[in-house]
N, C-alpha and C. Protein backbone atom coordinates (compact mmCIF):
# COMPACT_ATOMS: atom_id res chain seq x y z
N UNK A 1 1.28 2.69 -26.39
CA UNK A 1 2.11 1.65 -25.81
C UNK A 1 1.74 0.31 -26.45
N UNK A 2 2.68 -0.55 -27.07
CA UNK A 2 2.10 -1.88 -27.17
C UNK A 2 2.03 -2.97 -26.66
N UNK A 3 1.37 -3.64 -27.01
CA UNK A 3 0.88 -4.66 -25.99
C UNK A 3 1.60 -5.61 -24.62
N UNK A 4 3.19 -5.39 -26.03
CA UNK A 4 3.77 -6.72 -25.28
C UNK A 4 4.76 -5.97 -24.41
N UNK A 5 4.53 -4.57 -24.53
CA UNK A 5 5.88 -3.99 -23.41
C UNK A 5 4.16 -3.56 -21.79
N UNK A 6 3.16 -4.15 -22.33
CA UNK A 6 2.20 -3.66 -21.42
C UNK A 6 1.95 -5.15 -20.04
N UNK A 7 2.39 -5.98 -21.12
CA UNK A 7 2.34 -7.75 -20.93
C UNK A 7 3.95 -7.83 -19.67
N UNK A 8 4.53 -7.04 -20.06
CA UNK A 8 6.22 -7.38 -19.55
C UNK A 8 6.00 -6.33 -18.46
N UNK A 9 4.91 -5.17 -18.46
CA UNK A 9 5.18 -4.66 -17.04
C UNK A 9 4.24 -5.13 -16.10
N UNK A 10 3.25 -6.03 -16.33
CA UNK A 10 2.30 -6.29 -15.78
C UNK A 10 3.17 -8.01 -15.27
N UNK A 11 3.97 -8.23 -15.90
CA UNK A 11 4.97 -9.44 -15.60
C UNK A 11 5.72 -9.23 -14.30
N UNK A 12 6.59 -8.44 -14.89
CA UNK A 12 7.41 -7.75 -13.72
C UNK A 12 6.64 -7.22 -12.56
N UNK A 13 5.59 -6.71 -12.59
CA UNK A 13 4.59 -6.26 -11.06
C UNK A 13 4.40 -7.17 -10.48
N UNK A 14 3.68 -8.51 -11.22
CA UNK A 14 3.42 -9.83 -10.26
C UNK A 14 4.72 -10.53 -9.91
N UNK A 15 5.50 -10.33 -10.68
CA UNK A 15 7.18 -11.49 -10.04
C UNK A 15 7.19 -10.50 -8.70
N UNK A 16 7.28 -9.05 -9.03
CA UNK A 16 7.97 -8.69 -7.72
C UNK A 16 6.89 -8.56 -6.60
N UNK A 17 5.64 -8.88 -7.12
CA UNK A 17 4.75 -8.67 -5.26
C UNK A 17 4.57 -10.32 -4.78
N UNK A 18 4.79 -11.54 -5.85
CA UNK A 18 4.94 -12.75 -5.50
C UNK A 18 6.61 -13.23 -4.37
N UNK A 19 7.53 -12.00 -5.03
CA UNK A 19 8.44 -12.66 -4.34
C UNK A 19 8.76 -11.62 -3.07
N UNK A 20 8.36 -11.10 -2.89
CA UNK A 20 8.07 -9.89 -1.79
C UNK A 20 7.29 -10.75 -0.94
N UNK A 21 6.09 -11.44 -1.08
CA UNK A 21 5.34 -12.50 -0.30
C UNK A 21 6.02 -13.36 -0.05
N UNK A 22 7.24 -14.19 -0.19
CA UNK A 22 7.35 -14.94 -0.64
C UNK A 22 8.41 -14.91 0.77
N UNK A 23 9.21 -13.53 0.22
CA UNK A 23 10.36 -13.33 1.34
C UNK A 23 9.36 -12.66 2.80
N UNK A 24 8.37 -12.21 2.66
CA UNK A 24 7.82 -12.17 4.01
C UNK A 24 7.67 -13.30 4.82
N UNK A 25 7.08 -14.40 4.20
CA UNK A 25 6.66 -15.40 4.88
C UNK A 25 7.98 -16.41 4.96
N UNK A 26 8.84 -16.25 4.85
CA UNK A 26 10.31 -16.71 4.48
C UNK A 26 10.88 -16.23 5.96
N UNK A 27 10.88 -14.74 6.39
CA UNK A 27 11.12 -14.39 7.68
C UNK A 27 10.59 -14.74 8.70
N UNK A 28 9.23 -14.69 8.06
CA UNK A 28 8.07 -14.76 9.14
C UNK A 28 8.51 -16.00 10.09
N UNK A 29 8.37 -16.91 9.17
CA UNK A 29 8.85 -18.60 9.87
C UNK A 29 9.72 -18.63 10.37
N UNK A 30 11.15 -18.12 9.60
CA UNK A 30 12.61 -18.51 10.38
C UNK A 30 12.49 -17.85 11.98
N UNK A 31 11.59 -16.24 12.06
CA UNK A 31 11.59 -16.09 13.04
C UNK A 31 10.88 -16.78 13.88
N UNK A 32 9.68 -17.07 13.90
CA UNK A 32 8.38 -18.27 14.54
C UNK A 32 9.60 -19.09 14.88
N UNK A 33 10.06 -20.07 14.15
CA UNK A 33 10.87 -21.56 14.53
C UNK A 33 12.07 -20.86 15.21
N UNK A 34 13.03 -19.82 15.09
CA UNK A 34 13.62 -19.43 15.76
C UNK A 34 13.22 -19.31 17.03
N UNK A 35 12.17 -18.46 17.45
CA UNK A 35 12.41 -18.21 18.63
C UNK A 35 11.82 -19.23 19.67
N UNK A 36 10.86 -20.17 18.70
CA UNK A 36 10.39 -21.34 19.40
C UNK A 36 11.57 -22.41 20.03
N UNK A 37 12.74 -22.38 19.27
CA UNK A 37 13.95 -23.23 19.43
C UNK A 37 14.99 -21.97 20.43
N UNK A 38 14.69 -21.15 20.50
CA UNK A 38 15.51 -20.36 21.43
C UNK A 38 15.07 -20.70 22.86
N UNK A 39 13.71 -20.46 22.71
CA UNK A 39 12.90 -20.83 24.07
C UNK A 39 13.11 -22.58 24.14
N UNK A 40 12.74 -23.24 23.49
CA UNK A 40 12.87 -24.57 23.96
C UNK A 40 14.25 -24.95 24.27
N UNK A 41 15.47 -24.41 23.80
CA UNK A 41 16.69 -24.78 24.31
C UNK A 41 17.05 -23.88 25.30
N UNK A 42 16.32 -23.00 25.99
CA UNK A 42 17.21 -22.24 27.15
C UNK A 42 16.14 -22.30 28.08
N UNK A 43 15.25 -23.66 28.25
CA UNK A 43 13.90 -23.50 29.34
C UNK A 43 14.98 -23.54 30.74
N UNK A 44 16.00 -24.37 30.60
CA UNK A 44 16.33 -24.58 32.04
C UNK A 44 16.98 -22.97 32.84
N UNK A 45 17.74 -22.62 31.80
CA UNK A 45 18.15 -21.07 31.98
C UNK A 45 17.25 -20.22 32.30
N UNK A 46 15.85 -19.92 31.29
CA UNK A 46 15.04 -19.14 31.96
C UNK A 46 14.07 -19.80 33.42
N UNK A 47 14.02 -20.92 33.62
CA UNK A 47 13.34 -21.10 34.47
C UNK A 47 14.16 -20.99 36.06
N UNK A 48 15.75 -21.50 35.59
CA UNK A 48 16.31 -20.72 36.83
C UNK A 48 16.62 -19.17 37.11
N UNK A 49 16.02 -18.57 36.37
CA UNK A 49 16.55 -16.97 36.54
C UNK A 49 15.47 -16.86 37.12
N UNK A 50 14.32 -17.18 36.37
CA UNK A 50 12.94 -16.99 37.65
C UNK A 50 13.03 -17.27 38.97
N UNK A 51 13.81 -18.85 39.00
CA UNK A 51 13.33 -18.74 40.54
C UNK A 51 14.51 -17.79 41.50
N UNK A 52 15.45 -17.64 40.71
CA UNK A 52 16.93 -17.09 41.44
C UNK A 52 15.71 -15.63 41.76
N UNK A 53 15.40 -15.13 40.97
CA UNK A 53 14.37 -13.81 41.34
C UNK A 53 13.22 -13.83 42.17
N UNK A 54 12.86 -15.14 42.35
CA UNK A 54 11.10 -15.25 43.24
C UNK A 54 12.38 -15.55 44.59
N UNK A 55 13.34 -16.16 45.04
CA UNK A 55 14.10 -16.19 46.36
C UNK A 55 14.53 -14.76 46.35
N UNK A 56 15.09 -14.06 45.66
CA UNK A 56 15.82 -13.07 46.14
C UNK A 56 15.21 -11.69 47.40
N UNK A 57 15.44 -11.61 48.33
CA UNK A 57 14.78 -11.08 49.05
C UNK A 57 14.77 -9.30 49.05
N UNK A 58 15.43 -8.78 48.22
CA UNK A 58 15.53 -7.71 47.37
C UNK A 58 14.57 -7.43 46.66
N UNK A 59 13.55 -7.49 46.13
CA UNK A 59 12.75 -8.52 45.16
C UNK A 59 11.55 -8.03 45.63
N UNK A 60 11.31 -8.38 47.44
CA UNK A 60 10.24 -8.80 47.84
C UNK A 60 9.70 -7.63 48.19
C-alpha cells in the first residue's frame, strides 16, 4: 500500500470520528437548552397540574 492512499485513510477516519463528536455534542445541547426552555416556559402549566392533583380528592 502506499503511503499517500495510507495518509487519505487515516484522513478520512479522523474527519469522520471528529464530526460524529461534533454532531453528538450538537444534539446533546439542542436537547439540554431545549428542554431547559420547555420547562422554563410551561412552569405555570406544570405547576398548576400539580396542584389541580394535590386538591383532587380522588387522589387522596
Amino acid at each position: 500500500m502506499q503511503p499517500e492512499s495510507v495518509a487519505t485513510i487515516i484522513y478520512f477516519v479522523v474527519l469522520a470520528l471528529m464530526s460524529t463528536w461534533a454532531l453528538f455534542w450538537v444534539i446533546r445541547l439542542a436537547v439540554r437548552y431545549g428542554m431547559s426552555d420547555a420547562l422554563r416556559m410551561n412552569q405555570d402549566l406544570l405547576r398548576n397540574d400539580t396542584e389541580a392533583r394535590a386538591g383532587d380528592p380522588a387522589r387522596t
